[in-house]
Protein backbone atom coordinates (compact mmCIF):
# COMPACT_ATOMS: atom_id res chain seq x y z
CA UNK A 1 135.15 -15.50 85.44
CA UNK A 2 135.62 -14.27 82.08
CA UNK A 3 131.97 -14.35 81.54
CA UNK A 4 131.14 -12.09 84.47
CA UNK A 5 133.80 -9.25 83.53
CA UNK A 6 131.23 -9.09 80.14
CA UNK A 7 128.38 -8.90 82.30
CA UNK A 8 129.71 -6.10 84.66
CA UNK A 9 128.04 -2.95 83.06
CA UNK A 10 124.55 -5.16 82.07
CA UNK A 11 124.74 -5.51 85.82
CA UNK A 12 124.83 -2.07 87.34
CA UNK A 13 121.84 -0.30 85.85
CA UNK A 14 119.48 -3.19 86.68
CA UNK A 15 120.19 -5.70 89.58
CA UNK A 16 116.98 -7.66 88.85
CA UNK A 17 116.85 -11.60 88.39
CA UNK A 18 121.11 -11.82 89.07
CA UNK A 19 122.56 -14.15 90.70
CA UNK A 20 126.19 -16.27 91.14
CA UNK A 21 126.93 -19.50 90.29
CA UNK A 22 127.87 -21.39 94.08
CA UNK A 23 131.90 -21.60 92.91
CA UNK A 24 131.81 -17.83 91.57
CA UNK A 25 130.50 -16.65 94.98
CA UNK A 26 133.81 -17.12 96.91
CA UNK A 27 135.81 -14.35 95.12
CA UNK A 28 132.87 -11.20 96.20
CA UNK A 29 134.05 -8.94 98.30
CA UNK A 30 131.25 -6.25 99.77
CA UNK A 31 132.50 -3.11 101.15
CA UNK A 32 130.32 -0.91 102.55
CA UNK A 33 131.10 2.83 103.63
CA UNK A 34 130.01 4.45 107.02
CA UNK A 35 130.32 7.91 105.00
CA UNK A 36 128.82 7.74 102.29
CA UNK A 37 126.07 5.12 103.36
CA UNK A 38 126.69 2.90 100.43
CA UNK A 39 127.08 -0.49 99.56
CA UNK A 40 129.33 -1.75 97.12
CA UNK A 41 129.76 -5.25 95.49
CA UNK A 42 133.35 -6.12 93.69
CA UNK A 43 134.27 -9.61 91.98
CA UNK A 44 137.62 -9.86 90.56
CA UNK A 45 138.20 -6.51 91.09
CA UNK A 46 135.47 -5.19 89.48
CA UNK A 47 132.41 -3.41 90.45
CA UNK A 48 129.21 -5.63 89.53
CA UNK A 49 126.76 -3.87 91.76
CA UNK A 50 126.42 -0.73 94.04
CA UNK A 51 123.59 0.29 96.62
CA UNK A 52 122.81 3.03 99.16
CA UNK A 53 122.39 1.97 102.94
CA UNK A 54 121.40 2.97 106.18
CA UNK A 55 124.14 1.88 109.28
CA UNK A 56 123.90 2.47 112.50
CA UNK A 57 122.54 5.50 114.51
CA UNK A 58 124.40 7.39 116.74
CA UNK A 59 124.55 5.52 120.04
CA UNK A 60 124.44 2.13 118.09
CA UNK A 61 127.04 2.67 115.74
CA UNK A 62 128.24 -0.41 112.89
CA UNK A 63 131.39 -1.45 113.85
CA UNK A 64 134.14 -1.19 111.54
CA UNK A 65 136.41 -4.29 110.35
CA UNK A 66 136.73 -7.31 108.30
CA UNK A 67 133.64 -9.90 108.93
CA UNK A 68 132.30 -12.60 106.47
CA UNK A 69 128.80 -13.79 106.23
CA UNK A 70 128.24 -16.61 108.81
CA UNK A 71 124.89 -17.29 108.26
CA UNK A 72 121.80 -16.48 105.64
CA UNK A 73 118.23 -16.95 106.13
CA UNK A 74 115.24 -15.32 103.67
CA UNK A 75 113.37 -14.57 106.92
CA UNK A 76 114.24 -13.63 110.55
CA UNK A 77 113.06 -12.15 113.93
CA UNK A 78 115.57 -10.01 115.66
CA UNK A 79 116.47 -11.86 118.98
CA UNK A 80 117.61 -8.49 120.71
CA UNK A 81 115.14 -5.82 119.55
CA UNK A 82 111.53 -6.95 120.32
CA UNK A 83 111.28 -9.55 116.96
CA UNK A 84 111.70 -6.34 114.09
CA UNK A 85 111.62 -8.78 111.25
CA UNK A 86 114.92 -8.93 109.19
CA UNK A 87 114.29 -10.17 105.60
CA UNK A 88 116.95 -11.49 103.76
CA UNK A 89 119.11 -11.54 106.25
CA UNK A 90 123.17 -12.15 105.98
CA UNK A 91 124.67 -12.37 109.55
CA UNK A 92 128.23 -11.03 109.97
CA UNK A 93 128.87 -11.41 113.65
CA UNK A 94 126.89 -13.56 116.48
CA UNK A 95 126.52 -10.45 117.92
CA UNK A 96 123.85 -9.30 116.37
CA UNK A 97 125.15 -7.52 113.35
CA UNK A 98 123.73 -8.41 109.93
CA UNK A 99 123.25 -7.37 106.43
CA UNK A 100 119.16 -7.26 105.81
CA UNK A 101 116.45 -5.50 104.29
CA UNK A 102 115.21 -2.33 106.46
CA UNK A 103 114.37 1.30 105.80
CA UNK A 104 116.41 3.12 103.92
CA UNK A 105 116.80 6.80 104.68
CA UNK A 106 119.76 8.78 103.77
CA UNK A 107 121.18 8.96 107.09
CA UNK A 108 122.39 6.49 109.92
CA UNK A 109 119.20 5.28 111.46
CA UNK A 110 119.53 1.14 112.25
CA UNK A 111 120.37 -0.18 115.58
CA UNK A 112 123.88 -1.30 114.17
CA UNK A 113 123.30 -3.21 111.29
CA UNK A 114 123.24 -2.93 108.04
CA UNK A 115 120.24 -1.99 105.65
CA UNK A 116 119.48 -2.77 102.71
CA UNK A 117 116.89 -1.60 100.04
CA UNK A 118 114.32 -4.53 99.93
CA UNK A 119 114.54 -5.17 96.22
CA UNK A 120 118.52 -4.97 96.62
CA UNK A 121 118.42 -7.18 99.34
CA UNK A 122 116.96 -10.21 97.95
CA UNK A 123 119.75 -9.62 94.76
CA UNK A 124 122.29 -9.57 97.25
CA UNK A 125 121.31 -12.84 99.25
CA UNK A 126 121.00 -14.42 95.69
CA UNK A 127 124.87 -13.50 94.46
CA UNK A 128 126.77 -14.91 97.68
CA UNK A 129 127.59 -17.66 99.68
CA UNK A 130 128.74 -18.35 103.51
CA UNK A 131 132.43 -17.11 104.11
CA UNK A 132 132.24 -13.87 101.56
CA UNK A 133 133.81 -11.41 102.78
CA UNK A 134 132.16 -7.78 103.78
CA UNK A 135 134.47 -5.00 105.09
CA UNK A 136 133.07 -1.66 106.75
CA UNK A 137 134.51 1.14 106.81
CA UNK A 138 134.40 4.60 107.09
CA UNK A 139 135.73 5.83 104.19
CA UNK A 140 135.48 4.60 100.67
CA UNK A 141 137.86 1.57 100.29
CA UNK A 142 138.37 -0.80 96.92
CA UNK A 143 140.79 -3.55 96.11
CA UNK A 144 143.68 -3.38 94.54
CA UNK A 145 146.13 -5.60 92.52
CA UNK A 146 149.38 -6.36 94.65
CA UNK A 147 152.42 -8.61 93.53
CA UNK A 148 155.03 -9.66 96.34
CA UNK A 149 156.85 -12.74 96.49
CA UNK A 150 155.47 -12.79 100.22
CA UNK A 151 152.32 -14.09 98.41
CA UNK A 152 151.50 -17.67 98.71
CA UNK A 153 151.15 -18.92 94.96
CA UNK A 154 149.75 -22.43 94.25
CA UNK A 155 151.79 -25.47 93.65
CA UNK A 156 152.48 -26.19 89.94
CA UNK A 157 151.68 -29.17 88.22
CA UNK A 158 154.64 -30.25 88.01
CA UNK A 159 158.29 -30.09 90.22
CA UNK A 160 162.04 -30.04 89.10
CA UNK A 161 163.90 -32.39 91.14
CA UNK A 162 166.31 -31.13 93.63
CA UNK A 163 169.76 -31.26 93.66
CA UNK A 164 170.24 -33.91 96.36
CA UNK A 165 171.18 -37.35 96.30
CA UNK A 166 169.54 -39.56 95.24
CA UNK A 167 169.80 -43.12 96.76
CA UNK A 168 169.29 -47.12 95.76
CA UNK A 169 165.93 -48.54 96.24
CA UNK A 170 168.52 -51.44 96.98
CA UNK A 171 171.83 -52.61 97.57
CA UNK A 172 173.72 -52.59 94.80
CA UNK A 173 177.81 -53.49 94.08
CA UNK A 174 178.50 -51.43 91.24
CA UNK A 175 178.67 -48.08 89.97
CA UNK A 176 175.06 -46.15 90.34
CA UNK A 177 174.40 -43.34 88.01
CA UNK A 178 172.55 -40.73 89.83
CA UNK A 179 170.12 -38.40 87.40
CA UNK A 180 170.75 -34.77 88.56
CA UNK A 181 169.40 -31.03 87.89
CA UNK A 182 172.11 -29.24 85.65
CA UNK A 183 171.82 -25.59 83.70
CA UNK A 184 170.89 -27.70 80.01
CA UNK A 185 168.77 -29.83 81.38
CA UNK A 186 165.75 -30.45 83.89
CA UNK A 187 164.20 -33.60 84.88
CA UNK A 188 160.30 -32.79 85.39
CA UNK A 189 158.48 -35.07 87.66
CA UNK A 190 154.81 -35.51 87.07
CA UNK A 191 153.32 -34.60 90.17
CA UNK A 192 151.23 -36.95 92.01
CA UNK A 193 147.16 -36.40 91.60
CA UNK A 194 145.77 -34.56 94.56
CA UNK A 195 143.85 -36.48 96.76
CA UNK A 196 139.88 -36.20 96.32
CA UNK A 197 138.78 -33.41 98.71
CA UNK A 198 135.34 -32.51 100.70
CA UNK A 199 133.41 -30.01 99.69
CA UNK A 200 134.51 -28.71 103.29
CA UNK A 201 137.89 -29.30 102.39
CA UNK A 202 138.28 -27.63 99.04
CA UNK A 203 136.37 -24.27 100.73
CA UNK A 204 138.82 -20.91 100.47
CA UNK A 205 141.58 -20.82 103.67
CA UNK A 206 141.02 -17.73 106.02
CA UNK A 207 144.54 -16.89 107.25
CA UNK A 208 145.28 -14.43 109.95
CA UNK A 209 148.25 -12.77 111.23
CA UNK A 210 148.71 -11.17 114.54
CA UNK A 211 150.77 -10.36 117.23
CA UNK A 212 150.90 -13.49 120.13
CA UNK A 213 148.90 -12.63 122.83
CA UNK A 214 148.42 -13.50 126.26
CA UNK A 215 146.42 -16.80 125.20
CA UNK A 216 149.23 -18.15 123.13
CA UNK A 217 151.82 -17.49 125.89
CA UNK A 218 149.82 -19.64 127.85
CA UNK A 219 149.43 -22.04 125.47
CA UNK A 220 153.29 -22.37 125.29
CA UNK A 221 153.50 -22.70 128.76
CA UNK A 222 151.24 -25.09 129.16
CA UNK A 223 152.65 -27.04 126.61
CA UNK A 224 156.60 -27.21 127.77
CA UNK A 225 154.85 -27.69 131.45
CA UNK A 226 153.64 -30.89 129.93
CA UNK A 227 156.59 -32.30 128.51
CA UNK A 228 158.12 -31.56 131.84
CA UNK A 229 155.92 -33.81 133.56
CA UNK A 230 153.72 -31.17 135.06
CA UNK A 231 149.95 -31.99 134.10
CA UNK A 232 149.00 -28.36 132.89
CA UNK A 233 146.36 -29.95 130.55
CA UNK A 234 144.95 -29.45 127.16
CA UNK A 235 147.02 -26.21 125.62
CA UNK A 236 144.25 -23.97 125.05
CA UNK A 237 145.37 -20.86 125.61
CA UNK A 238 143.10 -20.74 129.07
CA UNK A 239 144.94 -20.46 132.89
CA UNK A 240 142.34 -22.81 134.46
CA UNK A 241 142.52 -25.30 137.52
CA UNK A 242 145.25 -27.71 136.23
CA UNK A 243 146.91 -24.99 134.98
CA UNK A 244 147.59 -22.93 137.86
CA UNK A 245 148.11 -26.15 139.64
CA UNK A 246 151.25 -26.96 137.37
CA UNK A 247 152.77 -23.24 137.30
CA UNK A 248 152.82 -23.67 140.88
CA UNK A 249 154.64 -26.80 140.80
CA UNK A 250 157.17 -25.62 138.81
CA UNK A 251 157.90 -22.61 140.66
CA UNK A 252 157.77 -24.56 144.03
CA UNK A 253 160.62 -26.95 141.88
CA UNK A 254 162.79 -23.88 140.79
CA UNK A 255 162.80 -21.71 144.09
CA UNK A 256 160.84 -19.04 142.22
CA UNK A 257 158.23 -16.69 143.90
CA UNK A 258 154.57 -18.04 144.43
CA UNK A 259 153.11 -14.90 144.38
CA UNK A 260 152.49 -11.83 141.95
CA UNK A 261 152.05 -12.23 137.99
CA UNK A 262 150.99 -16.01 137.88
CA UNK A 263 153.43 -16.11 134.30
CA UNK A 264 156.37 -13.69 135.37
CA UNK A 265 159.63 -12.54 133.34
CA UNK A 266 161.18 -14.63 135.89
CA UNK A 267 159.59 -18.19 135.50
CA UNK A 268 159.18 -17.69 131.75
CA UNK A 269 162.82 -16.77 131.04
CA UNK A 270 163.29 -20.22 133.68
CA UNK A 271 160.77 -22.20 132.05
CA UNK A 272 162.20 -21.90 128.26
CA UNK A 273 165.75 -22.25 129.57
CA UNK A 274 164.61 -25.77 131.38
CA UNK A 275 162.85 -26.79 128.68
CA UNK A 276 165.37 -25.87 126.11
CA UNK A 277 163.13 -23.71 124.06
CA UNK A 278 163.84 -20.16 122.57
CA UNK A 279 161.14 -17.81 123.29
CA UNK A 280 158.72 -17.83 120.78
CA UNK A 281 158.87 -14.72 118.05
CA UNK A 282 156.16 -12.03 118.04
CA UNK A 283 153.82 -13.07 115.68
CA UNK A 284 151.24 -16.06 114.91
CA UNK A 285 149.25 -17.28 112.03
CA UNK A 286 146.17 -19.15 112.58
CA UNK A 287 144.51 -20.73 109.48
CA UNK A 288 140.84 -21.50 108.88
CA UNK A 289 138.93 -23.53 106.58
CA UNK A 290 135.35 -23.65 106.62
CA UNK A 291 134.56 -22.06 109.64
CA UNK A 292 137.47 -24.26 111.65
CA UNK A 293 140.26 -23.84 112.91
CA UNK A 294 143.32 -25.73 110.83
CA UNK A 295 146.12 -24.56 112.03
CA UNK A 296 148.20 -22.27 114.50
CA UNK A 297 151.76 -21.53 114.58
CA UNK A 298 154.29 -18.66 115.70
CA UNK A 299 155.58 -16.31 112.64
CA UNK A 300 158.72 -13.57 112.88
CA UNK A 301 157.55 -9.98 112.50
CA UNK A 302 160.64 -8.05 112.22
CA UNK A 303 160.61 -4.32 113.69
CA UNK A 304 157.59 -5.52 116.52
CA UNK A 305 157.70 -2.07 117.63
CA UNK A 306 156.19 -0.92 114.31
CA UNK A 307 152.48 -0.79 113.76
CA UNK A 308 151.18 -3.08 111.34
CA UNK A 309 147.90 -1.77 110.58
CA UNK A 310 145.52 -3.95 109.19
CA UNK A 311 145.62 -5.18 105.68
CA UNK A 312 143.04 -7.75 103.58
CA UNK A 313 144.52 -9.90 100.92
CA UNK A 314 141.87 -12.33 98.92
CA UNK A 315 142.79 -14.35 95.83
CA UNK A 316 140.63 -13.07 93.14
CA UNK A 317 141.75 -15.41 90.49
CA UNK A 318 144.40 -18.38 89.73
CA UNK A 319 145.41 -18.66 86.27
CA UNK A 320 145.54 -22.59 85.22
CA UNK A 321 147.95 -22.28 83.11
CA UNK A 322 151.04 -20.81 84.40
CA UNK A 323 149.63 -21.54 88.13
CA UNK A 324 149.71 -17.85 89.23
CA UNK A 325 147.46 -16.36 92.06
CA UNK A 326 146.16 -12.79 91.27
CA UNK A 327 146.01 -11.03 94.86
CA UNK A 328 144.09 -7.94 95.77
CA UNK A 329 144.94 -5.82 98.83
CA UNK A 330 142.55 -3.33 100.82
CA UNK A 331 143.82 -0.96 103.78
CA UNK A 332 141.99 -0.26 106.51
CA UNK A 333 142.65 2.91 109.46
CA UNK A 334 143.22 1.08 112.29
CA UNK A 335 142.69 2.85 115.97
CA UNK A 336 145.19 1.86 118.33
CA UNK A 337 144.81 3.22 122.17
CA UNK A 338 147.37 4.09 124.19
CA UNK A 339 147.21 1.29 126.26
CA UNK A 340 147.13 -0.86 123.30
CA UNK A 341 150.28 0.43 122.41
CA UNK A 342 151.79 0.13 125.48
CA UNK A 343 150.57 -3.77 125.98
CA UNK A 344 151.95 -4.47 122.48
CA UNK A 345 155.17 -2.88 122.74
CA UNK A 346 154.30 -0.39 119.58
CA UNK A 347 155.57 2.62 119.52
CA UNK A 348 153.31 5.97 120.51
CA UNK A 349 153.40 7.21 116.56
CA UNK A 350 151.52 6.19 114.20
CA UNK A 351 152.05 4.65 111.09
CA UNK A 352 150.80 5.63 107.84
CA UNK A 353 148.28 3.62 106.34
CA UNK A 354 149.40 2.33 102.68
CA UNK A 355 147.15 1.22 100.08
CA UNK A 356 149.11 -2.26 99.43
CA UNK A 357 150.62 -2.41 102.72
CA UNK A 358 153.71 -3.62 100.86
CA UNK A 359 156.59 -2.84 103.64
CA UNK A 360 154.30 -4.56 105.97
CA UNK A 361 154.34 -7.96 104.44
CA UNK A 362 158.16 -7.28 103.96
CA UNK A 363 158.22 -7.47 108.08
CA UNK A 364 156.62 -11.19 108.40
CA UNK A 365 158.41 -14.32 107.79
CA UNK A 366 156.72 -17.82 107.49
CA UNK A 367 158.25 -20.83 107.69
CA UNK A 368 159.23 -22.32 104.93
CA UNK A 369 157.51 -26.02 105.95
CA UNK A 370 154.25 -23.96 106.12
CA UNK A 371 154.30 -21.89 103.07
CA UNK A 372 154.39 -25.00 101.21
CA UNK A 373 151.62 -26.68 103.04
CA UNK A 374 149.63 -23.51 102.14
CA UNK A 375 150.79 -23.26 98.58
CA UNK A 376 149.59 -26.69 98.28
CA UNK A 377 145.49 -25.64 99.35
CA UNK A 378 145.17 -22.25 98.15
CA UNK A 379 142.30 -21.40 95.94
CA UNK A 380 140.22 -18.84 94.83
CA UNK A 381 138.71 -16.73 97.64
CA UNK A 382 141.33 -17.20 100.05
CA UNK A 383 142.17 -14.67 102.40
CA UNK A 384 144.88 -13.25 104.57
CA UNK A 385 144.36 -10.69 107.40
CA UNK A 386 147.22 -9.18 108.80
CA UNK A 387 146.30 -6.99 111.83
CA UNK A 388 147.59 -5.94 115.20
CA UNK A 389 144.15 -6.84 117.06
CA UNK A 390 144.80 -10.14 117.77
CA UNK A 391 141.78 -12.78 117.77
CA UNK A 392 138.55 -10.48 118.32
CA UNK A 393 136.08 -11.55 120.91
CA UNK A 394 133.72 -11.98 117.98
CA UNK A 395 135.65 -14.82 116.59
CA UNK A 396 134.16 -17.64 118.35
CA UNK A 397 136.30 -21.47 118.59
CA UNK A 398 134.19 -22.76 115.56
CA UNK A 399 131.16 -21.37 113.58
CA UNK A 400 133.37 -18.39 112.50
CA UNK A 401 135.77 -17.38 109.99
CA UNK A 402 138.07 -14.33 111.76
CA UNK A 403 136.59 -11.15 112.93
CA UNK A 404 138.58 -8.29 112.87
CA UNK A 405 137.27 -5.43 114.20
CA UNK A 406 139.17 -1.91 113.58
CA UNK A 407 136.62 0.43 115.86
């Protein structure tokens, strides 16, 4: 990494014959600006290549959000717009939206993707890899360094012991002396070698944070149907057959109305109660590692009725030796509707977008069981999004790393 700091101003004035080495390509972030038509490239925080583009016309504008490249092929046919050919092309939603080489005026003219100059584009296809990340805007965005102990930071090589005690591998009948943490004096435990890891396994974690949705109250409810006995099936999120088949029952069981709001107040407040459950908090982190999903679990947002916004926050380096994670943050305007709001029980003002978001990751708490497991896999490249958008409908079940789409 050290190496391509040098090579950041060799870079700029002539983009010709560059390229990253595969592990290097996991830390590039490209940001490209609705405004000012431009692309920009930035690895560790540092600009190593900049181009003009052309986005969508008016009538087929580029959305605006967080995507990562899904897929890259030197040569392809648009599917939706009578075969245009679309060299060099980097797709960033399944959709139809890609980073390729096109005309390049000095306006919006594309039918919602992004062009690119065709000597640019080929550089560009050469210096990344599936999974790096590309954020649109409309204004001129950049990362920046950000330290809070909300951060995950990797595991350390090795752990101090924990005051707790510590017992026999057998029975013994005399006195046992016990070899405990004190101020003077630590007992280091070499940690145990990490298990040998898949390529697939050792790719950069995408981690998301949202507000729970409808999908993940159903989820729950399918779930604590279950373990009531009531067949609600798999807990995907979805209100299908079996589903509605096992709400029913349980309403039918606890004298509760059949009809109206298939999950009401009333059988939700019944169903935790029976189940002896406390309503799940507001948020939920979902995790993703190479385009699958890994994980999902409910996190605390305090103050719900506060906006979050929508914040990016990618590992741009880990130093080896004192096992620190460098993080970079970039904000993004989020727009909200009304009736957004009002579904997500935010209040009508808006919040004030801030370049760090630092009071925002104040708000979110993660278990501590999970934070370690997390610790434990980070590497360079991963990501966190923290939005209130939920899961976008261009973030399909696999083949995807999360979409988040801002306008």
């Amino acid at each position: 990494m050290v190496g391509r700091a040098a090579l950041a101003l060799a870079i700029l004035p002539s983009l010709a014959g560059f390229s990253f080495a595969a592990e290097d390509g996991r830390t590039i972030k490209i940001i490209v600006s609705r405004a000012k038509q431009s692309l920009t490239v930035y690895d560790d925080g540092k600009i190593i290549a900049t181009s003009k583009v052309s986005t969508g016309k008016p009538g087929h504008d580029t959305p605006t959000g967080i995507f990562s490249i899904l897929e890259k092929r030197k040569y392809h046919e648009s599917n939706i717009y009578s075969n245009a050919p679309m060299p060099w092309m980097q797709r960033l939603t399944w959709s139809g939206i890609a980073l390729h080489e096109g005309k390049v005026p000095n306006y919006p003219a594309s039918h919602g993707c992004v062009r690119l100059p065709s000597g640019f584009a080929k550089t560009l296809f050469s210096m990344t890899e599936r999974g790096a990340h590309v954020i649109i805007a409309d204004e001129d965005v950049a990362p920046i360094v950000v330290k809070h102990s909300f951060l995950f930071q990797p595991t350390t090589d090795v752990q101090i012991l924990s005051d707790v005690p510590l017992r026999p591998s057998s029975k013994t009948t005399g006195p046992v002396e016990l070899a405990m943490n004190n101020p003077d004096r630590s007992l280091l435990i070499p940690k145990p070698e990490r298990l040998v890891r898949t390529p697939e396994e050792s790719q950069p974690l995408r981690i998301l944070i949202t507000r729970r949705g409808d999908r993940e109250l159903v989820a729950d409810v399918q779930a604590m149907l279950t373990d009531l006995g009531f067949d609600a099936g798999v807990p995907d999120g979805f209100a299908g057959e079996m589903t509605r088949s096992a709400i029913a029952g349980f309403k039918r069981w606890k004298n509760l109305p059949s009809k109206g709001t298939l999950i009401s107040k009333e059988m939700l407040a019944v169903l935790y109660a029976v189940a002896g459950r406390e309503p799940a908090p507001q948020g939920q982190l979902y995790i993703r590692q190479g385009f699958k999903e890994v994980l999902s679990t409910p996190v605390a947002i305090r103050h719900p009725e506060r906006e979050l916004g929508t914040y990016l926050y990618t590992v741009a380096d880990i130093d080896p030796k004192n096992g620190q994670a460098v993080w970079q943050a970039i904000g993004l305007r989020n727009e909200l509707s009304d009736g957004a709001r009002k579904r997500l029980g935010i209040a009508p003002e808006g919040s004030v977008l801030e370049a760090t978001g630092q009071s925002v990751l104040d708000r979110i708490e993660i278990p501590t069981q999970i934070r370690t497991q997390i610790n434990d896999m980070l590497t360079e490249g991963t990501s966190i999004t923290i939005t209130d958008n939920g899961v976008s409908t261009e973030t399909a079940p696999q083949g995807t790393d999360f979409i988040t789409l801002t306008r």
